[in-house]
PDB file of N, CA and C in Angstrom:
ATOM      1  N   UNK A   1      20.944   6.999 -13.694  1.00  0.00           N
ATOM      2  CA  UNK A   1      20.956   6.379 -12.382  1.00  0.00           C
ATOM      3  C   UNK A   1      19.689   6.716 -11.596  1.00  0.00           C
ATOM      4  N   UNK A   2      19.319   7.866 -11.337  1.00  0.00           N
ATOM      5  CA  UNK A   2      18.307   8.313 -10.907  1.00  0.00           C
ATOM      6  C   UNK A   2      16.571   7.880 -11.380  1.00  0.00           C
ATOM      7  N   UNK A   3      16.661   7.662 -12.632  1.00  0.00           N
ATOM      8  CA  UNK A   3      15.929   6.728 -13.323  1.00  0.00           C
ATOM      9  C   UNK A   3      15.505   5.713 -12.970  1.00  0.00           C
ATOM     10  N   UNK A   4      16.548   4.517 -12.808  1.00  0.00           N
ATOM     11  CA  UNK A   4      16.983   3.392 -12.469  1.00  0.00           C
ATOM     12  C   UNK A   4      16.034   3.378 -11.224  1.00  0.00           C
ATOM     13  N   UNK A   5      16.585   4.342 -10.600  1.00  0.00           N
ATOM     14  CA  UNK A   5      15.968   4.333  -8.874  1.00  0.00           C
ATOM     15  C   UNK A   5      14.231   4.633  -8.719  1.00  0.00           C
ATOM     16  N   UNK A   6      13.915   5.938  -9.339  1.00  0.00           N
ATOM     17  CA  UNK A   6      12.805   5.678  -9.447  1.00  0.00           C
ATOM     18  C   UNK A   6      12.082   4.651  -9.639  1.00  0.00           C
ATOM     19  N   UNK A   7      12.506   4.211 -11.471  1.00  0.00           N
ATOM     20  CA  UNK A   7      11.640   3.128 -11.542  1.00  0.00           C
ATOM     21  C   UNK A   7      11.758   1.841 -10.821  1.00  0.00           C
ATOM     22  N   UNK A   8      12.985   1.479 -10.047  1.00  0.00           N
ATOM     23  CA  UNK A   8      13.012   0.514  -8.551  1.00  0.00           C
ATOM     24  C   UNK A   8      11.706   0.939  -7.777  1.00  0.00           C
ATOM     25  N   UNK A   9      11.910   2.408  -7.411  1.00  0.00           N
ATOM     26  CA  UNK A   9      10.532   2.465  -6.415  1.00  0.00           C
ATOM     27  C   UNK A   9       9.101   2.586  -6.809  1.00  0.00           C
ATOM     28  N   UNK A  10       9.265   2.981  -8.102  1.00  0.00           N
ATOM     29  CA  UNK A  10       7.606   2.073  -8.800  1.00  0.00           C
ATOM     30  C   UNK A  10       7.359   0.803  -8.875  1.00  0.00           C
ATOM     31  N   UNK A  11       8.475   0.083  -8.806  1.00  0.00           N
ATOM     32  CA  UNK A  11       7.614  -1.461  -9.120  1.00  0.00           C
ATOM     33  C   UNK A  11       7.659  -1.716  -7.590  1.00  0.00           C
ATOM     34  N   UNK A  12       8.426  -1.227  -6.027  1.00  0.00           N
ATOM     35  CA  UNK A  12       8.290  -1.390  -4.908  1.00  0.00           C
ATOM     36  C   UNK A  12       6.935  -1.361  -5.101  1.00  0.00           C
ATOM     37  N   UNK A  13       6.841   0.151  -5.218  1.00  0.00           N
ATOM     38  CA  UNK A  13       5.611   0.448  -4.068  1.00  0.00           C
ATOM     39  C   UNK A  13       4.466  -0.370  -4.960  1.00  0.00           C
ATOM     40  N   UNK A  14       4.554  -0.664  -6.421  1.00  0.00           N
ATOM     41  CA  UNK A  14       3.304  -1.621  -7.363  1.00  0.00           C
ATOM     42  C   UNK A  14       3.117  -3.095  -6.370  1.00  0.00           C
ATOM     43  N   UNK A  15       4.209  -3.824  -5.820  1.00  0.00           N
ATOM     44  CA  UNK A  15       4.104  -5.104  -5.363  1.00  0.00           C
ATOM     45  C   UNK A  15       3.754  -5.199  -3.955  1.00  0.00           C
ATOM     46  N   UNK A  16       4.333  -3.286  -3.089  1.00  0.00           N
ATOM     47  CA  UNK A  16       3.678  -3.388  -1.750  1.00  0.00           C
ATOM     48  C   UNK A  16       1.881  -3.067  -2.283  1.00  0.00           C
ATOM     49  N   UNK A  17       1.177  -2.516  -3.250  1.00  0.00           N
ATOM     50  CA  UNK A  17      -0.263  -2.347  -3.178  1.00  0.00           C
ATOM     51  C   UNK A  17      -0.802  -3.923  -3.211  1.00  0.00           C
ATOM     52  N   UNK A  18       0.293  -4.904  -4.239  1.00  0.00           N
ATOM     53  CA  UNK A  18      -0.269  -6.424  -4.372  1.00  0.00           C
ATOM     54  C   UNK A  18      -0.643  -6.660  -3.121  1.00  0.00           C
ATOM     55  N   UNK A  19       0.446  -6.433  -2.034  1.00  0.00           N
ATOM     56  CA  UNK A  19       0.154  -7.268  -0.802  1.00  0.00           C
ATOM     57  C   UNK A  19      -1.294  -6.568   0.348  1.00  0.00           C
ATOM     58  N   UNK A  20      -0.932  -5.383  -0.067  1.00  0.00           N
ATOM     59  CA  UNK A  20      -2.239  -4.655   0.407  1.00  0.00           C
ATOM     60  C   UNK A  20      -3.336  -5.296   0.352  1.00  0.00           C
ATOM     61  N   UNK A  21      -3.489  -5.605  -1.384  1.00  0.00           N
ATOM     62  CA  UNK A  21      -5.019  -5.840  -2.310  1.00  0.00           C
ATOM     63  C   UNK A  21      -5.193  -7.212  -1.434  1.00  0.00           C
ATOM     64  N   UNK A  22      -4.366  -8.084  -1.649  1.00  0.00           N
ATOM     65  CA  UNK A  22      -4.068  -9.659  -0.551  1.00  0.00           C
ATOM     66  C   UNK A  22      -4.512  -9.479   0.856  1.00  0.00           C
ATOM     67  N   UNK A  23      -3.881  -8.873   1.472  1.00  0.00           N
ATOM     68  CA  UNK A  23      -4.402  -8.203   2.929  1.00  0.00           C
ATOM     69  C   UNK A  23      -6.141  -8.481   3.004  1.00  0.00           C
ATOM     70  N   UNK A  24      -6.953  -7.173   2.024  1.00  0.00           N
ATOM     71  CA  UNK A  24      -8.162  -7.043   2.080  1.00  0.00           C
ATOM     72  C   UNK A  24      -8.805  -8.229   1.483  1.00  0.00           C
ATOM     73  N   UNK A  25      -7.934  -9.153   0.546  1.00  0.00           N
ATOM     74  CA  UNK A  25      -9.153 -10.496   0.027  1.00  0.00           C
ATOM     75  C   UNK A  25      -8.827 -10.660   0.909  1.00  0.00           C
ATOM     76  N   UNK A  26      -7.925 -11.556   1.804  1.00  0.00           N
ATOM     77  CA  UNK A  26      -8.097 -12.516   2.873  1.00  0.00           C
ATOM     78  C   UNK A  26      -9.019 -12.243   3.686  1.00  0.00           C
ATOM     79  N   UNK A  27      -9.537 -11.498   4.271  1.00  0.00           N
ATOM     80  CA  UNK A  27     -10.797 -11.229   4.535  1.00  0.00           C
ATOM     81  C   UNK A  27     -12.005 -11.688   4.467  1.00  0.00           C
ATOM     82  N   UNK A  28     -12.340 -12.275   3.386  1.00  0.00           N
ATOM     83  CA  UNK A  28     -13.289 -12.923   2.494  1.00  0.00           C
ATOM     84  C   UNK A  28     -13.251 -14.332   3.109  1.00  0.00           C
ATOM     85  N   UNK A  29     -12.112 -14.837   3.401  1.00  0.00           N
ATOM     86  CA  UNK A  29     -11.987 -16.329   3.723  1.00  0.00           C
ATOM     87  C   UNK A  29     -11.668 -16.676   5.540  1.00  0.00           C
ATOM     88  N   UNK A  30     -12.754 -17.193   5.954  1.00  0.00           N
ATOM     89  CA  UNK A  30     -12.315 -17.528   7.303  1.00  0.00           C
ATOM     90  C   UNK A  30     -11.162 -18.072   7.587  1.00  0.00           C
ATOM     91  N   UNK A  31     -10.446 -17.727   8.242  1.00  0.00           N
ATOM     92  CA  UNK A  31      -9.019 -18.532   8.838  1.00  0.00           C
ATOM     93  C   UNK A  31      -8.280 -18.324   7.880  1.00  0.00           C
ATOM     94  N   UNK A  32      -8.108 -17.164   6.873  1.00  0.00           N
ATOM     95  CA  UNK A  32      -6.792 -17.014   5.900  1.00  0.00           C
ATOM     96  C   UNK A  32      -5.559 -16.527   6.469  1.00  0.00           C
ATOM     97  N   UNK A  33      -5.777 -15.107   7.574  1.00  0.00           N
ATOM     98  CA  UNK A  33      -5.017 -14.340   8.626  1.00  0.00           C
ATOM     99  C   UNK A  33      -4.405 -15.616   8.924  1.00  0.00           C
ATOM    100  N   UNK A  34      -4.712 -16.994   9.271  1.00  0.00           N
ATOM    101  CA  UNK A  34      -3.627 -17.479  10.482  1.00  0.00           C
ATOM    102  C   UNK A  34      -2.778 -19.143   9.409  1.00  0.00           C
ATOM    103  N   UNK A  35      -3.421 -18.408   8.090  1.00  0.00           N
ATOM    104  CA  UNK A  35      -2.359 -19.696   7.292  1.00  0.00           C
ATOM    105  C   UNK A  35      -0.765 -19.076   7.802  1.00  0.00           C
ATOM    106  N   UNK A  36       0.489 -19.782   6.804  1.00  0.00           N
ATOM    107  CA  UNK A  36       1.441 -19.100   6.674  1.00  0.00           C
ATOM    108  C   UNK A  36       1.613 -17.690   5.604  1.00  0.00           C
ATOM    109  N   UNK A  37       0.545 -17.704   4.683  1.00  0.00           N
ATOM    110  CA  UNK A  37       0.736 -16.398   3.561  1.00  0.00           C
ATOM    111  C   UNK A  37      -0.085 -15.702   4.751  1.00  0.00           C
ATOM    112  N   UNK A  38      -0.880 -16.029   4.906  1.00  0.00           N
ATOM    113  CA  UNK A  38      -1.598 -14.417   5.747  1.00  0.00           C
ATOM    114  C   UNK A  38      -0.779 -13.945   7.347  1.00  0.00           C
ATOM    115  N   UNK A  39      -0.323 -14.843   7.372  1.00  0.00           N
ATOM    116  CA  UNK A  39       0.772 -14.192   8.674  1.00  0.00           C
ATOM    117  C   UNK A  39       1.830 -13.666   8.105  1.00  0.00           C
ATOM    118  N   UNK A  40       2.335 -13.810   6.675  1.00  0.00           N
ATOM    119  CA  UNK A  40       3.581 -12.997   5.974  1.00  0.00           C
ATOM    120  C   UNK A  40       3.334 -11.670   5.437  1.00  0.00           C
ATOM    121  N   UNK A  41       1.580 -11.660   5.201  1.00  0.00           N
ATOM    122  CA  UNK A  41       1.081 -10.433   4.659  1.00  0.00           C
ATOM    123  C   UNK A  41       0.728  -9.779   5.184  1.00  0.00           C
ATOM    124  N   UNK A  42       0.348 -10.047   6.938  1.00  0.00           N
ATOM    125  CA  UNK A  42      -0.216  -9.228   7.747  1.00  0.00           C
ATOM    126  C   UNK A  42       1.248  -8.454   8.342  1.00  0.00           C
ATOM    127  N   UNK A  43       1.964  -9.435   8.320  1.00  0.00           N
ATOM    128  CA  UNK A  43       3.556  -8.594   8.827  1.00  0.00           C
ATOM    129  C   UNK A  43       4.156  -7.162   7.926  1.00  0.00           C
ATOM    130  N   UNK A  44       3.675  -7.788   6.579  1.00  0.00           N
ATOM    131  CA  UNK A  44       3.948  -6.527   5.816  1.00  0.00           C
ATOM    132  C   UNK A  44       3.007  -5.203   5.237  1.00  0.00           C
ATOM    133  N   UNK A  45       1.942  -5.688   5.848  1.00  0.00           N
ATOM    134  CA  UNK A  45       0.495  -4.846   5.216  1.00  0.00           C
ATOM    135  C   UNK A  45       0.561  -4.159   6.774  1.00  0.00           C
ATOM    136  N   UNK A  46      -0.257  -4.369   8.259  1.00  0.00           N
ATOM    137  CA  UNK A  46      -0.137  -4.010   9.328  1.00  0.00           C
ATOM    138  C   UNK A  46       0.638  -2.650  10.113  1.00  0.00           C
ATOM    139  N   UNK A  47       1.956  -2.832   9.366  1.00  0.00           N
ATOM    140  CA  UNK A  47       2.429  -1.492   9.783  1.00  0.00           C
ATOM    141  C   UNK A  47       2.479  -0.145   9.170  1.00  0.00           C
ATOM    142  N   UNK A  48       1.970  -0.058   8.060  1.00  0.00           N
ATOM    143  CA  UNK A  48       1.222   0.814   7.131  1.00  0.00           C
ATOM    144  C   UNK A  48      -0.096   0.867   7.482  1.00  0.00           C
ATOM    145  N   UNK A  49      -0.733  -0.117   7.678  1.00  0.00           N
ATOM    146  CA  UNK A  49      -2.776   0.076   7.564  1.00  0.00           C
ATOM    147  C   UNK A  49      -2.762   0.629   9.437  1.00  0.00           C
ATOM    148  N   UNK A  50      -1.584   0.543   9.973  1.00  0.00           N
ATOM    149  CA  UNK A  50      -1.671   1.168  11.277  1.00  0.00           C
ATOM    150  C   UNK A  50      -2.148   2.516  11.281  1.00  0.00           C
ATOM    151  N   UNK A  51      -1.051   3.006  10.054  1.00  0.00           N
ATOM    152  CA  UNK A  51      -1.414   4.485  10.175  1.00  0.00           C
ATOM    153  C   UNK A  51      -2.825   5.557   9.961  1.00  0.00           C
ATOM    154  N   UNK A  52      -3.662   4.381   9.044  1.00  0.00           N
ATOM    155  CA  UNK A  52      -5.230   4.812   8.817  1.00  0.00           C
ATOM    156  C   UNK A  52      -6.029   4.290  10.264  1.00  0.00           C
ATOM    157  N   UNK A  53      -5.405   3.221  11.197  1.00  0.00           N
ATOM    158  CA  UNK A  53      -6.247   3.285  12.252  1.00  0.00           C
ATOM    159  C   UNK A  53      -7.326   3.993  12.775  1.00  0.00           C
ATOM    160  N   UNK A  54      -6.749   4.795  13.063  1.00  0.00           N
ATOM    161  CA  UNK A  54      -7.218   6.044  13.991  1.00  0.00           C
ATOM    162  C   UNK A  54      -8.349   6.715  13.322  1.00  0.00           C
ATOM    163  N   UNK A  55      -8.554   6.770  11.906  1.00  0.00           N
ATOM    164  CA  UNK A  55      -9.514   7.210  11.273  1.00  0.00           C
ATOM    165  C   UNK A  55     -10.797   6.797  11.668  1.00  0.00           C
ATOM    166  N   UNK A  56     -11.108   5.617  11.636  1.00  0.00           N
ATOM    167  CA  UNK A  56     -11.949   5.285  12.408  1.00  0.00           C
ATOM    168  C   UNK A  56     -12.843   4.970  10.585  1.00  0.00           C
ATOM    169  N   UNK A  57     -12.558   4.186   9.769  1.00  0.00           N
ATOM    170  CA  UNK A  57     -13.178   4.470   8.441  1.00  0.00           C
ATOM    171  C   UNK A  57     -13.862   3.204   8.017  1.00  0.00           C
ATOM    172  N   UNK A  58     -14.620   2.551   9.449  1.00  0.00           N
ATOM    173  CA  UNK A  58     -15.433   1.589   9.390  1.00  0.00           C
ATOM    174  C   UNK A  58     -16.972   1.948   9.211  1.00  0.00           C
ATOM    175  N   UNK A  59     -17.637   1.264   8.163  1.00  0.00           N
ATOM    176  CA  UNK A  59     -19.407   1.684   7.669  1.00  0.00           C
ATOM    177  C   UNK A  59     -19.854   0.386   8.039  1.00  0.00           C
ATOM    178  N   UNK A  60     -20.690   0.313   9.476  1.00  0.00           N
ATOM    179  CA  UNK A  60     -21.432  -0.393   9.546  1.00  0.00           C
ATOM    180  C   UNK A  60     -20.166  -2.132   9.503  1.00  0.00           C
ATOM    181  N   UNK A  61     -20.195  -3.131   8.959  1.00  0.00           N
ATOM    182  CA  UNK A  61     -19.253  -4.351   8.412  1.00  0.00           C
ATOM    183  C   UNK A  61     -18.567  -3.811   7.560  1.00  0.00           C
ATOM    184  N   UNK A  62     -18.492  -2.921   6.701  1.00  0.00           N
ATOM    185  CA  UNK A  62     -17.436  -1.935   5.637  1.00  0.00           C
ATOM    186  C   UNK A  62     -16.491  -1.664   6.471  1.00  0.00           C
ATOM    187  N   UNK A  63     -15.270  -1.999   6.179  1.00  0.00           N
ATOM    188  CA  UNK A  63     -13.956  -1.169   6.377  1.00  0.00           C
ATOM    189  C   UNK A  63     -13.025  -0.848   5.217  1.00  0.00           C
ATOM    190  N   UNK A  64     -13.352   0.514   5.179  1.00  0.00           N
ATOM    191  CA  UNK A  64     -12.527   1.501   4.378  1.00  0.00           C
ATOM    192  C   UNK A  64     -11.107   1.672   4.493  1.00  0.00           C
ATOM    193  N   UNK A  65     -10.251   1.412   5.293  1.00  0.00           N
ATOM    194  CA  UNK A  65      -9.117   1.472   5.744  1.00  0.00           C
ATOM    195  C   UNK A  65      -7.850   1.140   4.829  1.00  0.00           C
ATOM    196  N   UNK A  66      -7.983  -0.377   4.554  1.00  0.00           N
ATOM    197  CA  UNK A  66      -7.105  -0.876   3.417  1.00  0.00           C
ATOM    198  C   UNK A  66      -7.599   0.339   1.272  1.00  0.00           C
ATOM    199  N   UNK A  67      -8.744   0.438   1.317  1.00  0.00           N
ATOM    200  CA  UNK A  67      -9.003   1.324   0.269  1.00  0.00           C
ATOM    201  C   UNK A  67      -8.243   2.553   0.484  1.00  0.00           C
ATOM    202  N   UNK A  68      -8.403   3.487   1.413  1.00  0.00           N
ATOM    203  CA  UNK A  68      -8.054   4.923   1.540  1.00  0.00           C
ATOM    204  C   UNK A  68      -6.603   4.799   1.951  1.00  0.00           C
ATOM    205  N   UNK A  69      -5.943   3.340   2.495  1.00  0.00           N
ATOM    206  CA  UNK A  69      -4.452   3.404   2.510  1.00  0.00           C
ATOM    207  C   UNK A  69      -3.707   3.302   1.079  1.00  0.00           C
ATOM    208  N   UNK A  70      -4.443   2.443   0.192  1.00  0.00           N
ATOM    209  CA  UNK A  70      -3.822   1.939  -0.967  1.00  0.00           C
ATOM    210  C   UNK A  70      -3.834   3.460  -1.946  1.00  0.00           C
ATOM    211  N   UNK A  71      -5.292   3.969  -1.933  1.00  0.00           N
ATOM    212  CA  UNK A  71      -5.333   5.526  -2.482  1.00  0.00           C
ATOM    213  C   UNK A  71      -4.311   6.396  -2.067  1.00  0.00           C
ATOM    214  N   UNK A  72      -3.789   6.567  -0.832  1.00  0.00           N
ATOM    215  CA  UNK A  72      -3.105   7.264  -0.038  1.00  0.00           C
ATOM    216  C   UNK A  72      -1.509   6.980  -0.999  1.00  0.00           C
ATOM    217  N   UNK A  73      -1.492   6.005  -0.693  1.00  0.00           N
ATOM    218  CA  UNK A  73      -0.098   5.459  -0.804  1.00  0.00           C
ATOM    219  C   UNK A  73       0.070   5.710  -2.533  1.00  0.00           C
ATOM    220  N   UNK A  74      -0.747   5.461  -3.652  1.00  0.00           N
ATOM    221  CA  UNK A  74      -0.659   5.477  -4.977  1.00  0.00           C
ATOM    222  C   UNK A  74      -0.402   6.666  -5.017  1.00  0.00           C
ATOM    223  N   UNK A  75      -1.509   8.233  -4.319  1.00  0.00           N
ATOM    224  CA  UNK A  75      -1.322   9.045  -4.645  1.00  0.00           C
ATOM    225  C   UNK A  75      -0.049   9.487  -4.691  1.00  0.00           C
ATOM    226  N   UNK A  76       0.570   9.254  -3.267  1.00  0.00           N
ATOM    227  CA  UNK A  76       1.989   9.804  -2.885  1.00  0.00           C
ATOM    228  C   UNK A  76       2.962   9.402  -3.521  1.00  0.00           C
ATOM    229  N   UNK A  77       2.898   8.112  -4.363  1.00  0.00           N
ATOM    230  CA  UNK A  77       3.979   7.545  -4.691  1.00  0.00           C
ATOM    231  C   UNK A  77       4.347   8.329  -5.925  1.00  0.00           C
ATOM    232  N   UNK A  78       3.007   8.457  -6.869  1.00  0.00           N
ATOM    233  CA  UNK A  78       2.788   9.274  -7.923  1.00  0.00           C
ATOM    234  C   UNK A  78       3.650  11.020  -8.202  1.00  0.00           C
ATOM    235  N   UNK A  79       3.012  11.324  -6.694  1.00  0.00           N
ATOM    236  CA  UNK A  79       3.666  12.641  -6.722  1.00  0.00           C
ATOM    237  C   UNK A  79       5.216  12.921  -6.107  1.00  0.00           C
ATOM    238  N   UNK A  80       5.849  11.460  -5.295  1.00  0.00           N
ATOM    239  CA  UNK A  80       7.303  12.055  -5.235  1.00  0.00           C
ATOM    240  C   UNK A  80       7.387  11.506  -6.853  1.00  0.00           C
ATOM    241  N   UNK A  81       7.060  10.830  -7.466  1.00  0.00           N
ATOM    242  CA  UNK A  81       8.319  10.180  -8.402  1.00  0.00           C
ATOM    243  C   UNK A  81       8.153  11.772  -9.798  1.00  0.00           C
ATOM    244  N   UNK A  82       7.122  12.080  -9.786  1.00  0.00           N
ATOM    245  CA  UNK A  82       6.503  13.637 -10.744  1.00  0.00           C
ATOM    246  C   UNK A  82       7.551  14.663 -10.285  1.00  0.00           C
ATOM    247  N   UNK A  83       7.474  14.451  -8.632  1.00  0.00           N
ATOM    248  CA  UNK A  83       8.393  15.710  -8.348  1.00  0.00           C
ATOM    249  C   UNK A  83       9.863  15.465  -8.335  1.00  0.00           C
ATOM    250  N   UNK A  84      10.545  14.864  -8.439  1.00  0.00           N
ATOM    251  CA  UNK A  84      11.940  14.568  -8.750  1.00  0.00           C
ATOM    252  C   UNK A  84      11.994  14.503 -10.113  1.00  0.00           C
ATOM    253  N   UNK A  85      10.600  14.081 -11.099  1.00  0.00           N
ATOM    254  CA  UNK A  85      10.996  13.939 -12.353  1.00  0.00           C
ATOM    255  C   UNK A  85      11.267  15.324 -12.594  1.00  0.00           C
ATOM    256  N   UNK A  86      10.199  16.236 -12.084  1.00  0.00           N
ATOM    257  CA  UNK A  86      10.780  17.496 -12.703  1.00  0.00           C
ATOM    258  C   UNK A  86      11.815  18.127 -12.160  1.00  0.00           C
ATOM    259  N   UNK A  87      11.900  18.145 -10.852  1.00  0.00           N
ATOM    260  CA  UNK A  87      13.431  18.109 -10.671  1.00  0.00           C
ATOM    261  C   UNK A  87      14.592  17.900 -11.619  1.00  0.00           C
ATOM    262  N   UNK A  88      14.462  16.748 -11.864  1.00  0.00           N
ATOM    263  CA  UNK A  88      15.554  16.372 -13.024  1.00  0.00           C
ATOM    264  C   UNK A  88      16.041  17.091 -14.386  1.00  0.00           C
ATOM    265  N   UNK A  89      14.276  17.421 -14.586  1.00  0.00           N
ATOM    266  CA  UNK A  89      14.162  17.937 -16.106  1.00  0.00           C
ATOM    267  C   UNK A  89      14.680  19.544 -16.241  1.00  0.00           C
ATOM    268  N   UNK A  90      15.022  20.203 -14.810  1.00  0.00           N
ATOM    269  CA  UNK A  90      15.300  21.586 -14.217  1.00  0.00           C
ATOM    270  C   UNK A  90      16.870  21.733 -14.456  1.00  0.00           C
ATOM    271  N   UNK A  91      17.355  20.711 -14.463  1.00  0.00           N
ATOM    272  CA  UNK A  91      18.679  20.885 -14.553  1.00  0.00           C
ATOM    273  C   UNK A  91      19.043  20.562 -15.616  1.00  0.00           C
TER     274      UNK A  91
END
């Protein structure tokens, strides 16, 4: 069961980085933000890339923000699902 669940929250958090990676192309294309996909992706990308705000992890036209969230987020995801695995393997 526990299994099960994990690997539920690996393919989550794999399809929330899709929308991430989506987030940062739209970018590329003038007026993508205000189709209907980029107003569905900004709803779901936005309240996560909030939290790198504050960093301030803009170079010049470079914004780092969506990169160091998606890193952020892989890392962490990596290390709860490691640490419950061994959890598991303890008992």
């Amino acid at each position: 069961m526990i299994i099960l669940l994990l690997t539920i929250f690996s393919k989550a958090i794999e399809i929330y980085l899709f929308v991430l990676i989506a987030y940062a192309l739209l970018s590329w294309f003038p007026g993508a933000y205000q189709t209907k996909v980029g107003e569905w992706i900004i709803k779901l990308a936005r309240p996560y890339l909030s939290l790198f705000d504050r960093l301030n992890l803009s170079v010049g036209p470079m914004d780092f923000t969506v990169l160091v969230a998606i890193i952020a987020l892989q890392l962490s995801s990596q290390a709860i699902v490691m640490i419950i695995g061994r959890l598991l393997v303890a008992f």
